[in-house]
C-alpha atoms as a PDB file:
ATOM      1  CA  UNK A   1      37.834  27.963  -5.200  1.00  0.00           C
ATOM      2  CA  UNK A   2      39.139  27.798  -1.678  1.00  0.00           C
ATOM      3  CA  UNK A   3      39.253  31.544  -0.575  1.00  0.00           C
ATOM      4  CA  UNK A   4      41.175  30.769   2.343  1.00  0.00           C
ATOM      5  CA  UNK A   5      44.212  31.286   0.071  1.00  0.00           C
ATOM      6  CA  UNK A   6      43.488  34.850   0.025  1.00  0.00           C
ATOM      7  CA  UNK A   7      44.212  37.394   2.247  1.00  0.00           C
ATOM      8  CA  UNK A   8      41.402  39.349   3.475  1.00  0.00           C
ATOM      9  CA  UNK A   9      40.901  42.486   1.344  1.00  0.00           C
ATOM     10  CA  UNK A  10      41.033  40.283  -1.437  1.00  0.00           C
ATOM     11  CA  UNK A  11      38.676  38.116  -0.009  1.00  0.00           C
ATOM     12  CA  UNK A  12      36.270  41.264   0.164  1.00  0.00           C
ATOM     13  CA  UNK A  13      36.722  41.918  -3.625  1.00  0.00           C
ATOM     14  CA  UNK A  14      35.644  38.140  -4.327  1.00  0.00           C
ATOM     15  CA  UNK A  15      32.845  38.573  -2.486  1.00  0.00           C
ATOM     16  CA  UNK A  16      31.865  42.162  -4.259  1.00  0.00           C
ATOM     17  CA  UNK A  17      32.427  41.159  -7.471  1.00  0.00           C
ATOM     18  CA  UNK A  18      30.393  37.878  -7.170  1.00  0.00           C
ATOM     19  CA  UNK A  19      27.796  39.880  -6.013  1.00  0.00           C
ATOM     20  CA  UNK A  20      28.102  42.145  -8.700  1.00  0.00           C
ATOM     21  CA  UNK A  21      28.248  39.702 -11.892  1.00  0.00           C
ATOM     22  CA  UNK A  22      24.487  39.338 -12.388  1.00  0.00           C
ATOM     23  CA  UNK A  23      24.072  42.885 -12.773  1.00  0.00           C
ATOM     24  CA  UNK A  24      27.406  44.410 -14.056  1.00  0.00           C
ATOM     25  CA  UNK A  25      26.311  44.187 -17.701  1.00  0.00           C
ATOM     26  CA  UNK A  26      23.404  45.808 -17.046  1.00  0.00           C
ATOM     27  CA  UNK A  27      24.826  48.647 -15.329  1.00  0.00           C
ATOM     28  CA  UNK A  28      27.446  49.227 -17.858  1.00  0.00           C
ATOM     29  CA  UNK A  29      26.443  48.133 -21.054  1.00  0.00           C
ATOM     30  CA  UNK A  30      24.318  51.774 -22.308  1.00  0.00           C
ATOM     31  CA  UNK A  31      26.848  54.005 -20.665  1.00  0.00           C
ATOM     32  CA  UNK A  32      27.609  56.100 -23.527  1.00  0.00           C
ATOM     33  CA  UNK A  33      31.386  57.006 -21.315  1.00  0.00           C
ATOM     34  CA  UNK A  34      32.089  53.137 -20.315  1.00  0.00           C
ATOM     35  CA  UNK A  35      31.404  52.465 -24.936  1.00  0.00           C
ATOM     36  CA  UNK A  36      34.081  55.802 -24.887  1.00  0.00           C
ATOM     37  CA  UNK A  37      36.424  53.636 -22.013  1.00  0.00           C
ATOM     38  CA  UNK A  38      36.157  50.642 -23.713  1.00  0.00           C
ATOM     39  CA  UNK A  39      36.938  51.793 -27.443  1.00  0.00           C
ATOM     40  CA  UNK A  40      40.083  53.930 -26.422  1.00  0.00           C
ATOM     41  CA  UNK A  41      41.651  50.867 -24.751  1.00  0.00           C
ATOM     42  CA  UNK A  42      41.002  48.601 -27.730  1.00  0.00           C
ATOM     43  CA  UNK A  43      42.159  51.082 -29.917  1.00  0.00           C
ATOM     44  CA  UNK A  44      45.097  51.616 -27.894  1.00  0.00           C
ATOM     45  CA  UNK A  45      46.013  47.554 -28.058  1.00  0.00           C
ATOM     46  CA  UNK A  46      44.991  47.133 -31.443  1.00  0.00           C
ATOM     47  CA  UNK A  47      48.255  49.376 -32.938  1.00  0.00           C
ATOM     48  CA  UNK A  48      50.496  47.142 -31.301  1.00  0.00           C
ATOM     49  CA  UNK A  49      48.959  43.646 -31.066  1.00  0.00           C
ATOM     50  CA  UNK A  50      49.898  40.992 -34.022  1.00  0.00           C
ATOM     51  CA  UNK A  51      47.241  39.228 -35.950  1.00  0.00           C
ATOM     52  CA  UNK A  52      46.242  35.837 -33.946  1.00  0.00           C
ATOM     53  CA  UNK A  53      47.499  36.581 -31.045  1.00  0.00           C
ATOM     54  CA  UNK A  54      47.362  34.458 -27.378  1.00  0.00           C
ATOM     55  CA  UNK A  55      45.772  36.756 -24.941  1.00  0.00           C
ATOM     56  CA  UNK A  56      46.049  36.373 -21.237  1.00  0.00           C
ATOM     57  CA  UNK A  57      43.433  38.526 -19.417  1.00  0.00           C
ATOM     58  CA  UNK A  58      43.620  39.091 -15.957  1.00  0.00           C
ATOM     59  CA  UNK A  59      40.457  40.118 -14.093  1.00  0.00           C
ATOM     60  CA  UNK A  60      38.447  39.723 -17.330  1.00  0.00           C
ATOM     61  CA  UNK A  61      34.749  40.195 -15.529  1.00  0.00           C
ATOM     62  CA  UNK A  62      31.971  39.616 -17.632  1.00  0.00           C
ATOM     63  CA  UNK A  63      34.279  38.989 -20.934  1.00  0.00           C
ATOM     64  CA  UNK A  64      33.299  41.953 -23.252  1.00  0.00           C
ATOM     65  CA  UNK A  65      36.938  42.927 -24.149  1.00  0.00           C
ATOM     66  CA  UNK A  66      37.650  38.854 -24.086  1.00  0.00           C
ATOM     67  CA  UNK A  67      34.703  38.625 -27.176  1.00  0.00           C
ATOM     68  CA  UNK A  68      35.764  41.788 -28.756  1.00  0.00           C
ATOM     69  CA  UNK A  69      39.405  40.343 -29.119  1.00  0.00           C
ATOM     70  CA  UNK A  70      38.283  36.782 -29.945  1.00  0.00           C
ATOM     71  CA  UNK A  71      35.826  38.266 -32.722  1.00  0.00           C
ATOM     72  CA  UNK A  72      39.178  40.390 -34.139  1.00  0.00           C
ATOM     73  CA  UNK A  73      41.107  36.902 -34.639  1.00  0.00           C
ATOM     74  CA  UNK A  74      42.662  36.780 -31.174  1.00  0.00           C
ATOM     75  CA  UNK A  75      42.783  33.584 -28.407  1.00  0.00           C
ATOM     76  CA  UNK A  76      42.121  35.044 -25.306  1.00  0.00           C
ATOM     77  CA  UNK A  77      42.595  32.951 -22.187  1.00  0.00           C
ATOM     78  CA  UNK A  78      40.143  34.931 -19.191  1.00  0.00           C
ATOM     79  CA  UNK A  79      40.788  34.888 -15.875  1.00  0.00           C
ATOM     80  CA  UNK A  80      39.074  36.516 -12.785  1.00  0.00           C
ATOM     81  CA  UNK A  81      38.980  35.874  -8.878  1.00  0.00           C
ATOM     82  CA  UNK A  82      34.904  35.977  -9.713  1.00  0.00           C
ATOM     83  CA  UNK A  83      33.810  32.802 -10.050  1.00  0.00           C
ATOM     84  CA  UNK A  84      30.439  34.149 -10.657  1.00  0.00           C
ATOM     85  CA  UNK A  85      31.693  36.809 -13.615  1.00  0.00           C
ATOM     86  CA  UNK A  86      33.305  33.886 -14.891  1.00  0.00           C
ATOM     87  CA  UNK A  87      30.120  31.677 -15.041  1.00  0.00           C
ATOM     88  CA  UNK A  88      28.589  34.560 -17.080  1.00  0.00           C
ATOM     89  CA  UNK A  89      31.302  34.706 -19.397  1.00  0.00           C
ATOM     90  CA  UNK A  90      30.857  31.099 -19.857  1.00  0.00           C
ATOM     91  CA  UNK A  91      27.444  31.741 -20.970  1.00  0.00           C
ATOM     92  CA  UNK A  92      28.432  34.145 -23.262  1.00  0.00           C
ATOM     93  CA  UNK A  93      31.355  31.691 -25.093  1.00  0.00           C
ATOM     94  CA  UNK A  94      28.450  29.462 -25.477  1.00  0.00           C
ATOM     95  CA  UNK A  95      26.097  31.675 -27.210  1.00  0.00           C
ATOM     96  CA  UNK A  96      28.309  33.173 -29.492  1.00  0.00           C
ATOM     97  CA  UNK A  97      30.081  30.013 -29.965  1.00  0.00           C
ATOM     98  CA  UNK A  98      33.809  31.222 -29.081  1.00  0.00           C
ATOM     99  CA  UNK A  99      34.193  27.911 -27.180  1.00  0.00           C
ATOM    100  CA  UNK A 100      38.100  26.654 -28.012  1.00  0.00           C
ATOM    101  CA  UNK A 101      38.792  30.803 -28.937  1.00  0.00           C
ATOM    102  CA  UNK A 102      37.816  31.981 -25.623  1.00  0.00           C
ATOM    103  CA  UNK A 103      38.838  29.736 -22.597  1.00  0.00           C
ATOM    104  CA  UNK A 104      38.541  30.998 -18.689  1.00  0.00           C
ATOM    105  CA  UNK A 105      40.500  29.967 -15.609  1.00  0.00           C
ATOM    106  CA  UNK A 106      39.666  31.168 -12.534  1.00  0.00           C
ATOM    107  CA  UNK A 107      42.474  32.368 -10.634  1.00  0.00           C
ATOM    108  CA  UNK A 108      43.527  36.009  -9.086  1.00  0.00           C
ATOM    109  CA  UNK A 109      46.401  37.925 -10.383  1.00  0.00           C
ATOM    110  CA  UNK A 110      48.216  37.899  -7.400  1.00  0.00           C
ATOM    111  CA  UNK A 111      48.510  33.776  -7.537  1.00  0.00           C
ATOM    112  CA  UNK A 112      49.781  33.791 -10.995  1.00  0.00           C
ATOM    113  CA  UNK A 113      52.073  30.663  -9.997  1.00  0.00           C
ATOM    114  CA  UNK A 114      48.847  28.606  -9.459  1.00  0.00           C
ATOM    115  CA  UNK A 115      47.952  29.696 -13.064  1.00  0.00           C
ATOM    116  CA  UNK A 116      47.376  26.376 -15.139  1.00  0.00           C
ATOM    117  CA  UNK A 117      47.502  27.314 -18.685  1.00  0.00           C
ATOM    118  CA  UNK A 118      50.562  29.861 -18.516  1.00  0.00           C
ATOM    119  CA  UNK A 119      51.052  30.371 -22.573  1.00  0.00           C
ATOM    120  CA  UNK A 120      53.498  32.216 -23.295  1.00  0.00           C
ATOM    121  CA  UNK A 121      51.308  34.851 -24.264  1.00  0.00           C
ATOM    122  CA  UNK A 122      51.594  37.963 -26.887  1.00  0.00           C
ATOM    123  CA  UNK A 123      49.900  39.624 -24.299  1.00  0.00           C
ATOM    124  CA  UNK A 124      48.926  40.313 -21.009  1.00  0.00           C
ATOM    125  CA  UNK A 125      46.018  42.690 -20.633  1.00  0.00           C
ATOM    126  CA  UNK A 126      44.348  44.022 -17.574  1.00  0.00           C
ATOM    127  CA  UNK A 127      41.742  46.718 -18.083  1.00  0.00           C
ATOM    128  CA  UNK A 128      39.678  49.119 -16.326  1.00  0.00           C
ATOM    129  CA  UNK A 129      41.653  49.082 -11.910  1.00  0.00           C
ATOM    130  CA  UNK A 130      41.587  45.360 -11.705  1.00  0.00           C
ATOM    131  CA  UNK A 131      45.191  45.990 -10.254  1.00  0.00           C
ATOM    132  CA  UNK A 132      44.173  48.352  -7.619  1.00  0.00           C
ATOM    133  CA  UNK A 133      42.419  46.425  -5.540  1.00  0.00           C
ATOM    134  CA  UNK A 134      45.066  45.130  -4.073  1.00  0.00           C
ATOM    135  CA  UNK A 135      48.375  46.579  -2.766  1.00  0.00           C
ATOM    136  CA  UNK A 136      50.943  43.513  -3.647  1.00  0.00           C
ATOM    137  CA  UNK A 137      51.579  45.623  -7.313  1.00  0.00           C
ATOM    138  CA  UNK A 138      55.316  44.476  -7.320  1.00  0.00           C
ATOM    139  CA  UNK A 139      54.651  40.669  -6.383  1.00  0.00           C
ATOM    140  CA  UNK A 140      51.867  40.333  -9.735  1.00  0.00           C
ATOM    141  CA  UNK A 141      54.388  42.730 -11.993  1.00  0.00           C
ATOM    142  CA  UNK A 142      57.255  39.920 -10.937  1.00  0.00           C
ATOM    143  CA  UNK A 143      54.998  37.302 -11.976  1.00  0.00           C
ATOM    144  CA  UNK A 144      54.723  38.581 -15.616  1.00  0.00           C
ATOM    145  CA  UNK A 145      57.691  38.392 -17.487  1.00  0.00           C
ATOM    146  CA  UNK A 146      57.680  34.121 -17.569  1.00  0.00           C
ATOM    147  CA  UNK A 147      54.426  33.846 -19.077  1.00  0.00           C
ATOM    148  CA  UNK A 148      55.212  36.421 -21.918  1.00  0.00           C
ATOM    149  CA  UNK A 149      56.928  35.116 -25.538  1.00  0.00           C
ATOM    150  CA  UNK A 150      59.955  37.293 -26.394  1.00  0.00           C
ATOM    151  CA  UNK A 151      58.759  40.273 -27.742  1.00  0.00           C
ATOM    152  CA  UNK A 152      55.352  39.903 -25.840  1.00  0.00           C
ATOM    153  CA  UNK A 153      53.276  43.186 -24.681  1.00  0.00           C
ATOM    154  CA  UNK A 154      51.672  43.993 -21.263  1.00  0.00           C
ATOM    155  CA  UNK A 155      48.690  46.425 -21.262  1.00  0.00           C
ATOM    156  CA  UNK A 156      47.907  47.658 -18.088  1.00  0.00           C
ATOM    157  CA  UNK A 157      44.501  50.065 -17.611  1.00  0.00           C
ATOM    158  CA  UNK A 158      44.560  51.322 -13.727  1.00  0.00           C
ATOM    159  CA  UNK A 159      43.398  54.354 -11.546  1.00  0.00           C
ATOM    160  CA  UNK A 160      46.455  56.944 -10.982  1.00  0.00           C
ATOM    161  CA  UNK A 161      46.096  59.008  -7.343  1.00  0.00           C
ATOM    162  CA  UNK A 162      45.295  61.949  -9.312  1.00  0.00           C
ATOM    163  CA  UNK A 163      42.363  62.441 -11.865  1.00  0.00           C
ATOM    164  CA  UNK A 164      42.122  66.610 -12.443  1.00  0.00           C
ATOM    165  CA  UNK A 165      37.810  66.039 -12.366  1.00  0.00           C
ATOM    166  CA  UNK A 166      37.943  64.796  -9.176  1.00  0.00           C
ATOM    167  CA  UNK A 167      40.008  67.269  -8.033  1.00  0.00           C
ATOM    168  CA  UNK A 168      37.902  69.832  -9.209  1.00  0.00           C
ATOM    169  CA  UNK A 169      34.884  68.780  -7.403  1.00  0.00           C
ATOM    170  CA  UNK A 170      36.563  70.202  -4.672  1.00  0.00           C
ATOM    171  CA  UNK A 171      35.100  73.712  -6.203  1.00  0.00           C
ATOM    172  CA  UNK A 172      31.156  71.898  -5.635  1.00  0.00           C
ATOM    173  CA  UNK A 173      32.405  71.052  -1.764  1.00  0.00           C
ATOM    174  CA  UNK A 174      32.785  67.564  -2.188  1.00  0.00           C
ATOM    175  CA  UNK A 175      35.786  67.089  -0.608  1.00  0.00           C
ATOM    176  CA  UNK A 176      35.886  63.558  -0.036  1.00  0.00           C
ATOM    177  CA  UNK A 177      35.557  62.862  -3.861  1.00  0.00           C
ATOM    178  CA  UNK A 178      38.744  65.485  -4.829  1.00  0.00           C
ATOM    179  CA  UNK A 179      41.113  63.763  -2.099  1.00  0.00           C
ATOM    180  CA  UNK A 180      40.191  59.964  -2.100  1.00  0.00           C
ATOM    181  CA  UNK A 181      42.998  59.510  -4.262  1.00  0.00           C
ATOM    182  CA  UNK A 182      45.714  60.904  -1.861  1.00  0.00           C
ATOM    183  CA  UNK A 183      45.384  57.575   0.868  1.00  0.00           C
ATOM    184  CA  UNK A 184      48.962  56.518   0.103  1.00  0.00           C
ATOM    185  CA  UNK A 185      50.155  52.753   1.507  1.00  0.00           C
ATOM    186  CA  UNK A 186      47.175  52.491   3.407  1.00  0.00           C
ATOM    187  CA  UNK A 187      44.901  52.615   0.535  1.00  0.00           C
ATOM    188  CA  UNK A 188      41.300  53.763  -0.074  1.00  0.00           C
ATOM    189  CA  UNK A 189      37.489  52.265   0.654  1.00  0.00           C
ATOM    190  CA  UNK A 190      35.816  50.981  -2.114  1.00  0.00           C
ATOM    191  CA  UNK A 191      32.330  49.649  -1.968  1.00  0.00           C
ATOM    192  CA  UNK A 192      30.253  47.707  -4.079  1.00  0.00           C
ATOM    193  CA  UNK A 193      27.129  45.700  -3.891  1.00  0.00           C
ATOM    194  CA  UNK A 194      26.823  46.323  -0.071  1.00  0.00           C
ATOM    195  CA  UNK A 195      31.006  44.981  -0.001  1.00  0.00           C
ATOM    196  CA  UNK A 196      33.721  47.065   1.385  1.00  0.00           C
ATOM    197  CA  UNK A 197      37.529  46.900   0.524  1.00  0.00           C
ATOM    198  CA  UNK A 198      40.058  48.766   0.429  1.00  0.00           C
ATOM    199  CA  UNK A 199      41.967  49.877  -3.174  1.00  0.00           C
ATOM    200  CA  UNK A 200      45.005  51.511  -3.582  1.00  0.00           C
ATOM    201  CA  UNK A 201      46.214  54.341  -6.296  1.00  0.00           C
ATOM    202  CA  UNK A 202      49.394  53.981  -8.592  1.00  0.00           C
ATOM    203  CA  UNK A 203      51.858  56.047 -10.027  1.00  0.00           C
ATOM    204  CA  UNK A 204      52.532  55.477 -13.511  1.00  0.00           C
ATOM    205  CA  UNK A 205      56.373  55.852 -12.950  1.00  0.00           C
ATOM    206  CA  UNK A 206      56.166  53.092 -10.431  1.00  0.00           C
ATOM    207  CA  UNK A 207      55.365  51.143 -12.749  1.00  0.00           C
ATOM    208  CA  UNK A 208      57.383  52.216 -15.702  1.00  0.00           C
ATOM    209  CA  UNK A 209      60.612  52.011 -13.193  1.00  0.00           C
ATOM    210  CA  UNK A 210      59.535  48.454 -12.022  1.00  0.00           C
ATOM    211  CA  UNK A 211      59.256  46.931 -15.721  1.00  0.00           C
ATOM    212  CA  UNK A 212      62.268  49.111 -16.953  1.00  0.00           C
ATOM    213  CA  UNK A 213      64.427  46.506 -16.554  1.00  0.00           C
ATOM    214  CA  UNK A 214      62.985  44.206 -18.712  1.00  0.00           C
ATOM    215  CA  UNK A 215      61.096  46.084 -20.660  1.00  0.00           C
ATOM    216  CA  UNK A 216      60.545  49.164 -23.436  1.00  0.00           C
ATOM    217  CA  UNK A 217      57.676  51.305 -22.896  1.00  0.00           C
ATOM    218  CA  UNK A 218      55.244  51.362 -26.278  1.00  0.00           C
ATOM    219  CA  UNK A 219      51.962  53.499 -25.246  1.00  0.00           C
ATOM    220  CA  UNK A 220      51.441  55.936 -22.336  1.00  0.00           C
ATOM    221  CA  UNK A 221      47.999  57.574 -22.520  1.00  0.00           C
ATOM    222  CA  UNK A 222      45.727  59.305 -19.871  1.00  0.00           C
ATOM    223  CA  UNK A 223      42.175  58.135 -20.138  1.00  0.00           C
ATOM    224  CA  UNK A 224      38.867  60.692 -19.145  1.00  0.00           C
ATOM    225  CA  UNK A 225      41.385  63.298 -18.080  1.00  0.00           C
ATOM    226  CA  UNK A 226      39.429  65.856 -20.736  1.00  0.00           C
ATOM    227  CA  UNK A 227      36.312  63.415 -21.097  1.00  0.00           C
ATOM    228  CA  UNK A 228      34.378  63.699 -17.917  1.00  0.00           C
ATOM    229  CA  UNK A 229      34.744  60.345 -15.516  1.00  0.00           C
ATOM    230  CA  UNK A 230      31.960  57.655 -16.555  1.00  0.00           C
ATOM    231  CA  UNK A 231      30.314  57.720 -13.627  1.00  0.00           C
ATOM    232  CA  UNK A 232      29.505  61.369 -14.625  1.00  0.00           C
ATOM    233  CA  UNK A 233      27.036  58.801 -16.937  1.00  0.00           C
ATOM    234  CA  UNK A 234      24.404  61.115 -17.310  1.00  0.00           C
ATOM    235  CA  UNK A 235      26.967  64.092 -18.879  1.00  0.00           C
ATOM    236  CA  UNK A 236      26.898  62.763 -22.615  1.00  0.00           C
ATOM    237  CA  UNK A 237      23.076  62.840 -23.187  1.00  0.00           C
ATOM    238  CA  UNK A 238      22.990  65.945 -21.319  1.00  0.00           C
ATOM    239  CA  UNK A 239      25.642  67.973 -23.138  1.00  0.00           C
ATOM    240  CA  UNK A 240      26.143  65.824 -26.580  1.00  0.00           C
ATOM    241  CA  UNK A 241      28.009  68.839 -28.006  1.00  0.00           C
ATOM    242  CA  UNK A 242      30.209  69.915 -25.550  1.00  0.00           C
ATOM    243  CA  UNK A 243      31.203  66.186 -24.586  1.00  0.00           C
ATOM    244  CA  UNK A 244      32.178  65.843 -28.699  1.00  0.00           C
ATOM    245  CA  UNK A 245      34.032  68.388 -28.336  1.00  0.00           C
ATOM    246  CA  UNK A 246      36.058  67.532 -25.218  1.00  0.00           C
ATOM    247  CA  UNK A 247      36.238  63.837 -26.942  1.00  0.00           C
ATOM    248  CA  UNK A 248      38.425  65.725 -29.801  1.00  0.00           C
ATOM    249  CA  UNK A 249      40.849  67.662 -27.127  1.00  0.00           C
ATOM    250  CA  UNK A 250      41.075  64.660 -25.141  1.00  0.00           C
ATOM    251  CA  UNK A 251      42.248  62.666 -28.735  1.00  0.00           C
ATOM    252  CA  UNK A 252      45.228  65.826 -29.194  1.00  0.00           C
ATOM    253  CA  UNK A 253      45.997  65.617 -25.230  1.00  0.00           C
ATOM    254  CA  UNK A 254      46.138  62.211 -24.254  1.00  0.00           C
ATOM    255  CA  UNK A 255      49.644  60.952 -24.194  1.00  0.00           C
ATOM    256  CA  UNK A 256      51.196  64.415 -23.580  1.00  0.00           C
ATOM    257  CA  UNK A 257      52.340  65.630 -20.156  1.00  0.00           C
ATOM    258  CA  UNK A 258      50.800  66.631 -18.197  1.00  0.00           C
ATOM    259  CA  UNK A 259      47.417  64.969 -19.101  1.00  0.00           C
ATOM    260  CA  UNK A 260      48.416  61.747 -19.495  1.00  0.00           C
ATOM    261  CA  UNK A 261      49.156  61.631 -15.572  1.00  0.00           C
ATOM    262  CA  UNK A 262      45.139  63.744 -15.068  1.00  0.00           C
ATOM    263  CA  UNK A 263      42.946  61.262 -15.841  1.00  0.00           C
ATOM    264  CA  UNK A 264      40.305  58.784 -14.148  1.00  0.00           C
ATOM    265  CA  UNK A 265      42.631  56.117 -15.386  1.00  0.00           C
ATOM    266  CA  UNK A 266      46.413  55.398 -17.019  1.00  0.00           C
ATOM    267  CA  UNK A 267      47.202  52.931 -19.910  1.00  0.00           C
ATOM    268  CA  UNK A 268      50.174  51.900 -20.012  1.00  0.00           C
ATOM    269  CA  UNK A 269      52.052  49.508 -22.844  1.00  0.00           C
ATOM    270  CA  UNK A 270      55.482  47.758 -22.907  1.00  0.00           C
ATOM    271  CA  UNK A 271      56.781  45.294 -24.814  1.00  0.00           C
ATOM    272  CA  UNK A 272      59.479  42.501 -23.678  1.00  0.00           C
ATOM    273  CA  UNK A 273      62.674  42.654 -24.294  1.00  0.00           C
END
């Protein structure tokens, strides 16, 4: 890939991600909160999504939602500005022999145009702030409507610029943490594997006005707004009971107001016109 396309943020992000790929499943994959993450966003697609379905991922890391689609009858097409989480995912396909069900492309969301297999898809899935680490939002939601059927879905899983457990760490003195959110157009630093960038924190009406047009709005849920944030990784094991029981309010609370606009992250649904 020729990164000189890219402007520089993005640029950092390629770099931290690459870095990242031969250890993300290994950091994530016995966090009791990321299995929680992962299984309410599934569960959230799966009520909508028709059987056989052609799935356009954007920023698709490692593949595990990619194989947990293709293994539920889905074609998933993967794409990521990682080369290096793609080459994992590669080796993945192979072993579990999803070759022809799974294919990969890489290619960043923001360069949709370059895109070489552009479907039209039944949907178009981003999970877990792939979409806020970068602050040309409008520009990639533009780009979406072409490579959707009639009828199509986008599912978008992102960070809002409030989550009600950070802000309550402002009660332990960690300030930082409880007002990292509230960085407005210039955005927030992010770091990862020794990388720094810059992210940036989205409204969920933004968004719903932006698609409006073209669009009806199918699922709007808030996601560890009652269930701790997953990098709280250690607070499952350590309270098994009480995190149960916050799993249950958080099932009653999660697409009511206000909650839905509290947690660590949004999902939002629509479906094309």
């Amino acid at each position: 890939m020729n990164i000189d396309i890219y402007s520089e943020n993005e640029h950092h992000v390629l770099e931290a991600f690459n870095r990242q790929s031969t250890v993300f499943d290994h950091i994530y994959s016995s966090n009791k909160m990321i299995d929680y993450k992962r299984k309410r966003v599934r569960d959230h697609i799966m009520q909508f999504l028709k059987p056989d379905s052609n799935i356009l991922e954007l920023n698709s890391g490692t593949g595990e939602d990619a194989i947990y689609f293709a293994k539920h009858g889905h074609h998933i097409h993967a794409t990521d500005i990682s080369s290096g989480m793609l080459q994992i995912l590669e080796q993945k396909v192979i072993l579990q022999r999803l070759t022809g069900t799974i294919t990969f492309e890489n290619c960043s969301y923001i360069s949709l145009e370059k895109l070489k297999d552009k479907g039209p898809y039944d949907l178009i899935f981003s999970n877990f702030a792939g979409i806020n680490c970068t602050n040309q939002l409008d520009s990639m939601l533009d780009s979406l409507p072409a490579l959707l059927k009639p009828g199509g879905m986008i599912t978008l899983v992102f960070l809002p610029p409030f989550c009600l457990w950070e802000f309550l760490m402002l009660f332990k003195g960690k300030f930082r943490t409880s007002f990292r959110r509230f960085c407005g157009v210039k955005g927030a630093a992010a770091h990862i594997e020794g990388v720094s960038f810059r992210c940036w924190y989205y409204k969920p009406s933004h968004i719903i006005k932006k698609l409006k047009p073209g669009f009806h709005l199918l699922g709007y849920e808030g996601l560890c707004t009652v269930v701790p944030p997953s990098y709280m990784d250690t607070f499952a094991d350590k309270h098994p009971h009480l995190y149960n029981t916050l799993k249950g309010y958080e099932t009653k609370l999660k697409d009511r107001w206000p909650w839905r606009n509290a947690g660590d992250y949004v999902i939002l649904s629509f479906q094309k016109k």
